[in-house]
C-alpha atoms as a PDB file:
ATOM      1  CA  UNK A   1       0.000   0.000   0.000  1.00  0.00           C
ATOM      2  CA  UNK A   2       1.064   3.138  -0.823  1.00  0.00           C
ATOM      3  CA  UNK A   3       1.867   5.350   1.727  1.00  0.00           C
ATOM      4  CA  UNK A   4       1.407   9.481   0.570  1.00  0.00           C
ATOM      5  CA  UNK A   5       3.200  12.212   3.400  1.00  0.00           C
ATOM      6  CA  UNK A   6       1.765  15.217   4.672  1.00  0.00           C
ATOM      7  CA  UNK A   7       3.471  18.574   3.273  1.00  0.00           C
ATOM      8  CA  UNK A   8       4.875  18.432   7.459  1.00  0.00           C
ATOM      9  CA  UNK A   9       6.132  14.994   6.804  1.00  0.00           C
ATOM     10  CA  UNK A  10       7.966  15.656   3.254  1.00  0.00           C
ATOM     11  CA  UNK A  11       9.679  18.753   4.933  1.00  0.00           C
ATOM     12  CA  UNK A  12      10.868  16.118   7.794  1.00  0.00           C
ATOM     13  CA  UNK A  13      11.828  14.005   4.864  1.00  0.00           C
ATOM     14  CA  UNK A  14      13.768  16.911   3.214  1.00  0.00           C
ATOM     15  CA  UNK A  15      15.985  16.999   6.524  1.00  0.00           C
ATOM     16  CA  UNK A  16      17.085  13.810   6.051  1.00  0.00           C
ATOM     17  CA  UNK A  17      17.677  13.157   2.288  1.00  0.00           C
ATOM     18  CA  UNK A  18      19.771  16.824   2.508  1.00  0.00           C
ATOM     19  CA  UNK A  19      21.896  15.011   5.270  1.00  0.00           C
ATOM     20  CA  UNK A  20      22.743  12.133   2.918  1.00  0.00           C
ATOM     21  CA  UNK A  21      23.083  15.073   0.218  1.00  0.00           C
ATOM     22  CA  UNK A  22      25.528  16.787   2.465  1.00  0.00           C
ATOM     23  CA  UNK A  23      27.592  13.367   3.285  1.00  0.00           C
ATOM     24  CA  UNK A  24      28.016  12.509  -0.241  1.00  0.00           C
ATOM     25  CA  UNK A  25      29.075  16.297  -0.802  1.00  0.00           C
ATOM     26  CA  UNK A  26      31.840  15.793   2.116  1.00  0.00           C
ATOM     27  CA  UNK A  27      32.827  12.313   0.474  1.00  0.00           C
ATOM     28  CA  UNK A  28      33.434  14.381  -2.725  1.00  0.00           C
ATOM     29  CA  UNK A  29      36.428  15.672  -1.125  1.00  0.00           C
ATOM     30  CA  UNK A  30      37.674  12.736  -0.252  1.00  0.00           C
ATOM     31  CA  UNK A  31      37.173  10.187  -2.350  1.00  0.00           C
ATOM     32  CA  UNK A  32      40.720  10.011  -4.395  1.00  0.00           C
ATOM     33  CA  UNK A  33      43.127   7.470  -5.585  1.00  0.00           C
ATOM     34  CA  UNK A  34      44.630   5.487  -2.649  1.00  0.00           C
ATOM     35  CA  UNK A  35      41.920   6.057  -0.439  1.00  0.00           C
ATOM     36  CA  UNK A  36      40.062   3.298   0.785  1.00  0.00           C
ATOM     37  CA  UNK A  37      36.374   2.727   0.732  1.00  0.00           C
ATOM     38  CA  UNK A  38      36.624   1.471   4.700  1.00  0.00           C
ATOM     39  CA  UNK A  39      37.762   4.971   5.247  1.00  0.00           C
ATOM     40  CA  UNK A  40      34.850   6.564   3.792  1.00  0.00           C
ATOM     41  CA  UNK A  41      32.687   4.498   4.970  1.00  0.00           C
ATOM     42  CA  UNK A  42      34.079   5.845   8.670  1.00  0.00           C
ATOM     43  CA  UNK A  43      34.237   9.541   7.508  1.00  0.00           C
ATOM     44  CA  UNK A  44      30.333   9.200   6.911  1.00  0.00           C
ATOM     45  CA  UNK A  45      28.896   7.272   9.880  1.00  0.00           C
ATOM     46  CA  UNK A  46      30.729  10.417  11.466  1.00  0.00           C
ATOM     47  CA  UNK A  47      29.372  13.050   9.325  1.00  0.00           C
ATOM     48  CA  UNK A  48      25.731  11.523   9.995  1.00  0.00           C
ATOM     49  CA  UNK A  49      25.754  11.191  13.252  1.00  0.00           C
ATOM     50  CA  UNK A  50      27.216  14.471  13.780  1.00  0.00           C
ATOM     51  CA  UNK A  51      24.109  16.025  11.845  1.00  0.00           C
ATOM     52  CA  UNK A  52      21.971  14.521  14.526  1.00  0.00           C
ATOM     53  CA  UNK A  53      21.136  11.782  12.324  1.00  0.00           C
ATOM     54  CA  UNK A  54      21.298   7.715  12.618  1.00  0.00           C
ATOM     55  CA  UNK A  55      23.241   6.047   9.265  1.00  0.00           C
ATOM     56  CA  UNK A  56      20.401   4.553   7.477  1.00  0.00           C
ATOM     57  CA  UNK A  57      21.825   1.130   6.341  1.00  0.00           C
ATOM     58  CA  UNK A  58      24.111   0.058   9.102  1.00  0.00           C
ATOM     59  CA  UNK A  59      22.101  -2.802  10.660  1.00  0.00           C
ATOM     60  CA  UNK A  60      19.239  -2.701   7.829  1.00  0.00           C
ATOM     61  CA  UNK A  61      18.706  -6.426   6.737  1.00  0.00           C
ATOM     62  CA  UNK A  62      22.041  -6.336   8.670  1.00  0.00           C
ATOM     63  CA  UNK A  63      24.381  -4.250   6.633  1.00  0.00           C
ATOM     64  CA  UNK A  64      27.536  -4.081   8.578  1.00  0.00           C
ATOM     65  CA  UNK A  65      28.003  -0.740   6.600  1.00  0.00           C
ATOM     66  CA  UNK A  66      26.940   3.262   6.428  1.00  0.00           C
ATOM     67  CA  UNK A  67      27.859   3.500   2.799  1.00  0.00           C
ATOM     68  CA  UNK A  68      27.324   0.856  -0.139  1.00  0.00           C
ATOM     69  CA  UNK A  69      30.710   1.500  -2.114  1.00  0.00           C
ATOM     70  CA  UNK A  70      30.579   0.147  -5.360  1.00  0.00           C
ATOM     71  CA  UNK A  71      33.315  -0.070  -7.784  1.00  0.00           C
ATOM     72  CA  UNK A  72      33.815  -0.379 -11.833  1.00  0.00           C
ATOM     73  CA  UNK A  73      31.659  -3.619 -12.697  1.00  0.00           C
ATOM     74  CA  UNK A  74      29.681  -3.414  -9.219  1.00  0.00           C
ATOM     75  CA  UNK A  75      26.382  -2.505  -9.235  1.00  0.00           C
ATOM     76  CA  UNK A  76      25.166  -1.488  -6.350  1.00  0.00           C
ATOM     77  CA  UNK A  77      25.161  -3.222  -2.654  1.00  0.00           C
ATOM     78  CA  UNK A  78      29.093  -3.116  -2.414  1.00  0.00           C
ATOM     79  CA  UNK A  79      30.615  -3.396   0.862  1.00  0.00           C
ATOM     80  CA  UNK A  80      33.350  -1.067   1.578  1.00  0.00           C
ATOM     81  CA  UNK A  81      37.138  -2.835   1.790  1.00  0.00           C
ATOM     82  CA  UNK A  82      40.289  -2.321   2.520  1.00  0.00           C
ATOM     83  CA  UNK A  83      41.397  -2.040  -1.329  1.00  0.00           C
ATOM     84  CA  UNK A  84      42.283   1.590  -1.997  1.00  0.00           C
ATOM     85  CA  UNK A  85      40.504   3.563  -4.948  1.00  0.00           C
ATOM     86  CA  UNK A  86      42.366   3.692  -8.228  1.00  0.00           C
ATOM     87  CA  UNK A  87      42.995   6.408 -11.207  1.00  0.00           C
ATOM     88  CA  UNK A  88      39.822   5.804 -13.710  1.00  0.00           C
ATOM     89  CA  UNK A  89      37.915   3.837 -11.264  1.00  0.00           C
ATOM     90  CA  UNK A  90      34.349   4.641 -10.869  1.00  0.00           C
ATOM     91  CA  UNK A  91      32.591   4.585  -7.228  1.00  0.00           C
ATOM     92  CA  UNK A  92      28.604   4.392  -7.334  1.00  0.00           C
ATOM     93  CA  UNK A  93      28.450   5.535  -3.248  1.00  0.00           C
ATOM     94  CA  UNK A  94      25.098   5.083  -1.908  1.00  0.00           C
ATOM     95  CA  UNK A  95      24.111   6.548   1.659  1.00  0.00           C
ATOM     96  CA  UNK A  96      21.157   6.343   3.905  1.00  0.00           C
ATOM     97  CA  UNK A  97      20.027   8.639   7.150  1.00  0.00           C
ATOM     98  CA  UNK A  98      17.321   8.279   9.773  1.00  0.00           C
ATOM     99  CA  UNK A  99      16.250  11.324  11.440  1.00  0.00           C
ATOM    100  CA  UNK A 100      12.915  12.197  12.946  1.00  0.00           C
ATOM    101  CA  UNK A 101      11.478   8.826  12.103  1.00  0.00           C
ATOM    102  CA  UNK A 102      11.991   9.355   8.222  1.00  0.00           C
ATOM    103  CA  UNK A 103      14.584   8.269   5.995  1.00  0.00           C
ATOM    104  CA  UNK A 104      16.730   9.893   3.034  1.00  0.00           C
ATOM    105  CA  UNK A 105      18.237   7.876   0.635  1.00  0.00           C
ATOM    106  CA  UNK A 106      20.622   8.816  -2.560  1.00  0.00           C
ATOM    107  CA  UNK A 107      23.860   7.677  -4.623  1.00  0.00           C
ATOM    108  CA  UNK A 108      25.638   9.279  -6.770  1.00  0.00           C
ATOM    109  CA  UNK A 109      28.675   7.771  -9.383  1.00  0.00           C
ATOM    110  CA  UNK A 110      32.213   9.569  -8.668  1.00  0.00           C
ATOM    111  CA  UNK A 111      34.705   9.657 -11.599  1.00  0.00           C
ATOM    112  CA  UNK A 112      38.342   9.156  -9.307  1.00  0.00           C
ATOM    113  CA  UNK A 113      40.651  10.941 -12.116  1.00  0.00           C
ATOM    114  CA  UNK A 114      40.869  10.412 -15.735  1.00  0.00           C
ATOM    115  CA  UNK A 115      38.099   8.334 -16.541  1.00  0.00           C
ATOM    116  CA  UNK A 116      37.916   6.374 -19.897  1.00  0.00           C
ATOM    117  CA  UNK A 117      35.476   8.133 -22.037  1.00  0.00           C
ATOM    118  CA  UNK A 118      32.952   5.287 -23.133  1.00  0.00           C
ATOM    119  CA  UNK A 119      32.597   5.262 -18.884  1.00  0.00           C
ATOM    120  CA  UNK A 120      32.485   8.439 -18.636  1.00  0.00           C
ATOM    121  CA  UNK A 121      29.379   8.713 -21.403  1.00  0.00           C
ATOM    122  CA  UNK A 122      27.898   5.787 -19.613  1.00  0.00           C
ATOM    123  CA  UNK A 123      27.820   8.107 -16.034  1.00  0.00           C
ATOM    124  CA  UNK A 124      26.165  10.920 -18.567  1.00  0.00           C
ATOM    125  CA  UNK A 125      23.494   9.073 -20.051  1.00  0.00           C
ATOM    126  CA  UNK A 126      22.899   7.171 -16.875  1.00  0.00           C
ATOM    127  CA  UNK A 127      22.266  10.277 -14.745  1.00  0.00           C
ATOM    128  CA  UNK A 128      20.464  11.730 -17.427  1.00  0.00           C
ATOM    129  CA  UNK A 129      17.973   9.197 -17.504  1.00  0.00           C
ATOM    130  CA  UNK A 130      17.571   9.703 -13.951  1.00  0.00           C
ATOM    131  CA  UNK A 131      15.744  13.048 -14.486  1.00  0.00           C
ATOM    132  CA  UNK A 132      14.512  11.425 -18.161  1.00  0.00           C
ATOM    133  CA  UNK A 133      12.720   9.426 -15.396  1.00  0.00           C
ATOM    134  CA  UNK A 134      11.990  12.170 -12.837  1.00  0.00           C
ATOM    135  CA  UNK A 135      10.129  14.046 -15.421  1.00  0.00           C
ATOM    136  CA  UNK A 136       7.297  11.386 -15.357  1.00  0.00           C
ATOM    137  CA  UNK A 137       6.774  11.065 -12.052  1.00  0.00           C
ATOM    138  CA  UNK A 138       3.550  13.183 -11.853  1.00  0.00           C
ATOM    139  CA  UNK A 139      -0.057  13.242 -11.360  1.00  0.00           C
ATOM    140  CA  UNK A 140      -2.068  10.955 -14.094  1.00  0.00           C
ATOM    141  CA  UNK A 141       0.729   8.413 -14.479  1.00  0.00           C
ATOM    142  CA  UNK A 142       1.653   4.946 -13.136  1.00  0.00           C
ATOM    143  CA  UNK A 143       4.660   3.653 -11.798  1.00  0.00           C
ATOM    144  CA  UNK A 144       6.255   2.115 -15.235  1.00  0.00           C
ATOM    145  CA  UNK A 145       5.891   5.448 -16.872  1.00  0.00           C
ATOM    146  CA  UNK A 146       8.684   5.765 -15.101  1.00  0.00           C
ATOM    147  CA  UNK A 147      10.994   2.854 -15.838  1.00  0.00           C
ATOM    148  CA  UNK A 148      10.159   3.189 -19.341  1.00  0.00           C
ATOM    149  CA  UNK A 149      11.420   6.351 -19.965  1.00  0.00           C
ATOM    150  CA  UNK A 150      14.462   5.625 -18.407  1.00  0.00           C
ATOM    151  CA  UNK A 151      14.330   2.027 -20.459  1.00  0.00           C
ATOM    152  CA  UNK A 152      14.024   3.181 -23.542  1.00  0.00           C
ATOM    153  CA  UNK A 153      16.405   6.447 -23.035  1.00  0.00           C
ATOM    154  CA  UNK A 154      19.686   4.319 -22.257  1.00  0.00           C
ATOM    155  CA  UNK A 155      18.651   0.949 -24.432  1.00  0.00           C
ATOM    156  CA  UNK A 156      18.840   3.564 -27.315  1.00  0.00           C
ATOM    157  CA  UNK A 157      22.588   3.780 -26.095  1.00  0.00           C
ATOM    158  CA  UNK A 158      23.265  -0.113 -26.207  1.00  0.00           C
ATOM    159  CA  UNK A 159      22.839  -0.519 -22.502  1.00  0.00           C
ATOM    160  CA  UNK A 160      21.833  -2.590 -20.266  1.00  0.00           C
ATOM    161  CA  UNK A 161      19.318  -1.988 -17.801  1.00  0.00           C
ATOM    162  CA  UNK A 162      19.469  -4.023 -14.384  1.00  0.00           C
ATOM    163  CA  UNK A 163      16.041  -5.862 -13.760  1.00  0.00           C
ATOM    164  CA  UNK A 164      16.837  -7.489 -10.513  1.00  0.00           C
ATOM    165  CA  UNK A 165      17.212  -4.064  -8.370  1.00  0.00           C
ATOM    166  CA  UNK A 166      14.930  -1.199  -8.240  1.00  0.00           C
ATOM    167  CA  UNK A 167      13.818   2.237  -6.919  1.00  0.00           C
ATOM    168  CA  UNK A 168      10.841   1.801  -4.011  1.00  0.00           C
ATOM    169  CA  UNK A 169       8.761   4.035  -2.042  1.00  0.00           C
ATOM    170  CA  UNK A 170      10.305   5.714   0.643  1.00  0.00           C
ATOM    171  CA  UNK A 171       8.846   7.122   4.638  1.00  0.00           C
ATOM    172  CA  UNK A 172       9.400   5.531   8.001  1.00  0.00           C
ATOM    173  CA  UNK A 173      10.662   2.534   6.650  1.00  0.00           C
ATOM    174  CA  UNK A 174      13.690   2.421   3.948  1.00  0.00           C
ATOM    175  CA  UNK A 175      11.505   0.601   1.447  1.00  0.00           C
ATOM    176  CA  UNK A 176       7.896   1.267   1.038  1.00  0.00           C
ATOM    177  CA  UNK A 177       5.584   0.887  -1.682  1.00  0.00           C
ATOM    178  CA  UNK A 178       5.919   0.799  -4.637  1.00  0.00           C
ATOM    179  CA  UNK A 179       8.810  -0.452  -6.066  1.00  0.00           C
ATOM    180  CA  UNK A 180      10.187   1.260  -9.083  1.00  0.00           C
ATOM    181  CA  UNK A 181      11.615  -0.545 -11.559  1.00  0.00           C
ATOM    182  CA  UNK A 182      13.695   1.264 -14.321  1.00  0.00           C
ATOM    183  CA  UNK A 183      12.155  -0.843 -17.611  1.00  0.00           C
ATOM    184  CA  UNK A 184       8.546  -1.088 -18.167  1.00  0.00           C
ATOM    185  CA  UNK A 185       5.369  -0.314 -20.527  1.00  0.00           C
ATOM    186  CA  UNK A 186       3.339   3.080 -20.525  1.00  0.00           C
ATOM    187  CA  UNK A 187       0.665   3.032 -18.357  1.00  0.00           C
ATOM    188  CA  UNK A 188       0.988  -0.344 -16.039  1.00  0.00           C
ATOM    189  CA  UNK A 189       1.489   0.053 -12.576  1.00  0.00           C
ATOM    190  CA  UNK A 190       0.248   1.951  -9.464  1.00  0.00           C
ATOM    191  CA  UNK A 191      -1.036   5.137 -10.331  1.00  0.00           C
ATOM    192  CA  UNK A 192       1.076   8.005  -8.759  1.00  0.00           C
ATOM    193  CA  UNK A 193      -0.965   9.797  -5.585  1.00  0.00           C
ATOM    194  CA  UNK A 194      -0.239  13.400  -4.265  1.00  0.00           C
ATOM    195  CA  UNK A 195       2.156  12.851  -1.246  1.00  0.00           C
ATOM    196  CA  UNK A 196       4.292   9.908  -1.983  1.00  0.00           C
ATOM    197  CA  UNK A 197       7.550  10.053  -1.689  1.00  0.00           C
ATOM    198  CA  UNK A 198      10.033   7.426  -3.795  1.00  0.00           C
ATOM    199  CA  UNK A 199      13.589   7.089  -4.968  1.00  0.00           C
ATOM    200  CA  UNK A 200      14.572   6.808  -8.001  1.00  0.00           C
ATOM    201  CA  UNK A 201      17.364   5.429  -9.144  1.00  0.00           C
ATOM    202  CA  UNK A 202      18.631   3.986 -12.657  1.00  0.00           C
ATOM    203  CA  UNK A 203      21.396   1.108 -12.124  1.00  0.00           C
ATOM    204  CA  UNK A 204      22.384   0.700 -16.301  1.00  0.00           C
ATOM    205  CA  UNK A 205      25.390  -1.405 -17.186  1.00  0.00           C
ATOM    206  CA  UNK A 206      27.617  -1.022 -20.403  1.00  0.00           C
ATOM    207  CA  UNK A 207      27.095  -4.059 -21.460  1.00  0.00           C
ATOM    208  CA  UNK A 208      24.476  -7.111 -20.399  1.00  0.00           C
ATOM    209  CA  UNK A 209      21.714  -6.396 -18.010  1.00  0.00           C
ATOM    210  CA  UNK A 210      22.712  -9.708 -16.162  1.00  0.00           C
ATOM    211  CA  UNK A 211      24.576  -9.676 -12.675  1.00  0.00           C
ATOM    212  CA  UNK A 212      25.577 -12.233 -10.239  1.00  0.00           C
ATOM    213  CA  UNK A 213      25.807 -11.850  -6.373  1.00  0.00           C
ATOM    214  CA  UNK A 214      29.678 -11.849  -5.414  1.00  0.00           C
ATOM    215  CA  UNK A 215      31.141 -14.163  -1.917  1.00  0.00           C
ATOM    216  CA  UNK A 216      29.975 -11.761   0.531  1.00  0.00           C
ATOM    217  CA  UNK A 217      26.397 -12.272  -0.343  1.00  0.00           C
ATOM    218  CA  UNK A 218      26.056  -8.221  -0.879  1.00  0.00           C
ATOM    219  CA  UNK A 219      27.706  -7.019  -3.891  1.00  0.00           C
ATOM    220  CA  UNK A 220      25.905  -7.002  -6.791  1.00  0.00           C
ATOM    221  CA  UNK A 221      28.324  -6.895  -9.970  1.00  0.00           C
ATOM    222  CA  UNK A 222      27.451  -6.827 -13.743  1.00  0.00           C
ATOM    223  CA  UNK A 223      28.176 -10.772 -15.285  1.00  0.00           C
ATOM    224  CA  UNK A 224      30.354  -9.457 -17.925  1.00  0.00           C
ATOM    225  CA  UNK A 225      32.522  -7.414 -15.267  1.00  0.00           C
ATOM    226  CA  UNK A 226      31.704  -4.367 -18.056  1.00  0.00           C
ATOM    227  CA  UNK A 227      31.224  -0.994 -15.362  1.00  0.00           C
ATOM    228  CA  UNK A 228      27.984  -0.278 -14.233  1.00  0.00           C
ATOM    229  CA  UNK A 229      26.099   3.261 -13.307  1.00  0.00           C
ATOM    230  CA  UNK A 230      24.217   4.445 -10.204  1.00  0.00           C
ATOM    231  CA  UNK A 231      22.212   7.677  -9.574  1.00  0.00           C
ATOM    232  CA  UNK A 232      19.753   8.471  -7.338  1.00  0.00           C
ATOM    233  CA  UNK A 233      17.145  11.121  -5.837  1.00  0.00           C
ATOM    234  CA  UNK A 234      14.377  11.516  -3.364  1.00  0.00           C
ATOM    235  CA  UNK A 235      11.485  12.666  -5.114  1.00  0.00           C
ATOM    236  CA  UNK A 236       8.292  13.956  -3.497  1.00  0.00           C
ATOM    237  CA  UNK A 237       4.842  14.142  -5.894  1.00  0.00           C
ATOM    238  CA  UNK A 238       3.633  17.914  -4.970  1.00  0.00           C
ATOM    239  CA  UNK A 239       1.103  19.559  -6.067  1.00  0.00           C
ATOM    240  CA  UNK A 240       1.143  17.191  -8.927  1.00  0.00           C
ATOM    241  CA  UNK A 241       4.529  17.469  -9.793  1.00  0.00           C
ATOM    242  CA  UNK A 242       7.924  16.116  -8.800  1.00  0.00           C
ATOM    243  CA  UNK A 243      10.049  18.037  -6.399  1.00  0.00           C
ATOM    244  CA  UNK A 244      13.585  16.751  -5.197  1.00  0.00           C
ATOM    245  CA  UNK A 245      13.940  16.325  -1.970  1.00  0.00           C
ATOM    246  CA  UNK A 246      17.773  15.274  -2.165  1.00  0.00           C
ATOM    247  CA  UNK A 247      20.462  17.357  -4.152  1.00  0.00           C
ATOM    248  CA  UNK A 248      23.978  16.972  -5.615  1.00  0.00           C
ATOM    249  CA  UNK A 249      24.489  20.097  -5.355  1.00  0.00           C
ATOM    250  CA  UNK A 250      26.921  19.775  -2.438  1.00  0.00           C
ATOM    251  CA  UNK A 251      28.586  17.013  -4.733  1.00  0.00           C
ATOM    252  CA  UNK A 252      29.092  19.913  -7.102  1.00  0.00           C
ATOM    253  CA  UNK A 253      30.400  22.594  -5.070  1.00  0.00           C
ATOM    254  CA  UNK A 254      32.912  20.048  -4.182  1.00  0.00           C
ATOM    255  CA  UNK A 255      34.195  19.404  -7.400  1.00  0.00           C
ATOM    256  CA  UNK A 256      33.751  22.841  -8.937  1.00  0.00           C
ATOM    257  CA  UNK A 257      30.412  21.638 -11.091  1.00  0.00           C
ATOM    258  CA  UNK A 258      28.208  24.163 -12.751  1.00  0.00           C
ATOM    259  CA  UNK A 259      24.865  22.744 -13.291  1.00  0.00           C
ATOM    260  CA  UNK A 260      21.110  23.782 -13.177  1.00  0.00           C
ATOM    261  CA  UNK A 261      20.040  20.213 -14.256  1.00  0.00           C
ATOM    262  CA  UNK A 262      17.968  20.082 -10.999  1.00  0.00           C
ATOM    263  CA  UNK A 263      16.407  23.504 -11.057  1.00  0.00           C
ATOM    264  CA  UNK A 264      12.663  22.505 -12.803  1.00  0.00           C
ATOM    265  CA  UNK A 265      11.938  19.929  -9.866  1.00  0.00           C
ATOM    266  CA  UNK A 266      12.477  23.076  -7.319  1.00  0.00           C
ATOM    267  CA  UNK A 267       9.652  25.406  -6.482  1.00  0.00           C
ATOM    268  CA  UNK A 268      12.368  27.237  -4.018  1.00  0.00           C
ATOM    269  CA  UNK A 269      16.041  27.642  -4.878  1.00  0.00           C
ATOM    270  CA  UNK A 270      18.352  25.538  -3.171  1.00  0.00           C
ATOM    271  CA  UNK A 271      20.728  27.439  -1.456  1.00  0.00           C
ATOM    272  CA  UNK A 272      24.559  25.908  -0.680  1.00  0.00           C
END
């Protein structure tokens, strides 16, 4: 069952995905060649916490983790390690927070360097879609409006689009209804409702849309160990339309980014 927030609740839920926004914005400082994901992964629980917030995964279906670090040919779901962060990797970092009852939830792909450009197009078109996506999550449509814009905007690329993993409602729990793939057919699904509050996030691969589970029963990587890409917001449906609750703007500032890509899902400026 869908679960739609009150205009109080979405503004609680604001706090929290802008905590995650503002951890992956301090990560964007550090995240370099020979550091490692472990360290990160410390550097956040830290940041959280220190924002009067609870980390949002560590303990959930018993993550032993605050971040998900996944690198190159990971998905998503990678546990942070010892190894230390190359030149031309790519790091999908997802991050979760708990505060006032309500979670935020968002990932975003880091290039670490000189990135090789068919990866670096991948991370484009990927995050991209994500708004591609965005864009239909509004009053009169269902739920695979969504996946299949994002579907058929990186398929015309010659990727592939994960089917095992997908976006889901979000509120007091981490996962609410419904879920959200990214593939689908106009028109199936739950019909959006004013109030609810999901994440979306594409997960598209470079090459085959089949993954396999790795050792430690968490990490998700793509079966042809081609990279894969990871973006993600907290959307709220508003007045009919879709407002972001999360931002990478902080991301941005970091890394000297000029962008206004978010601005149409913002009835108030963000300000940084």
């Amino acid at each position: 069952m869908i679960i739609p927030k009150t205009r109080e609740e979405i503004e609680l839920m604001r706090e929290s995905a802008l905590i995650v926004s503002k951890t992956l914005g301090m990560i964007a400082t550090e995240i370099k060649p020979g550091v490692t994901t472990l360290h990160l992964d410390k550097l956040a629980e830290e940041f959280i916490r220190d924002h009067g917030a609870l980390p949002g995964f560590k303990g959930l279906y018993g993550c032993p983790s605050t971040l998900l670090t996944s690198v190159n040919e990971q998905v998503v779901h990678g546990l942070p390690t010892h190894r230390p962060i190359e030149e031309g990797d790519i790091v999908s970092v997802d991050c979760g927070a708990l505060k006032n009852e309500y979670y935020g939830d968002h990932a975003y792909t880091f290039e670490i360097g000189d990135v090789a450009p068919d990866t670096k197009k991948l991370l484009q078109i990927t995050k991209e879609s994500l708004y591609i996506g965005i864009r239909e999550f509004k009053a009169g449509n269902r739920v695979e409006d969504v996946g299949s814009a994002i579907q058929r905007y990186t398929e015309a690329q010659g990727y592939g689009v994960v089917r095992e993993l997908v976006g889901h409602g979000l509120g007091k729990k981490m996962h609410e209804e419904p879920n959200m793939p990214n593939y689908g057919k106009r028109g199936r699904g739950k019909m959006f409702v004013e109030g609810m509050v999901v994440a979306i996030e594409p997960m598209i691969n470079m090459g085959t849309k089949n993954v396999r589970t790795l050792k430690d029963n968490w990490t998700i990587a793509t079966r042809d160990g081609k990279p894969s890409a990871h973006f993600e917001h907290d959307v709220a449906l508003v007045d009919g339309k879709p407002e972001l609750l999360s931002t990478f703007a902080y991301i941005y500032k970091a890394l000297g980014i000029v962008s206004d890509e978010e601005d149409e899902f913002r009835k108030v400026p963000l300000v940084v």
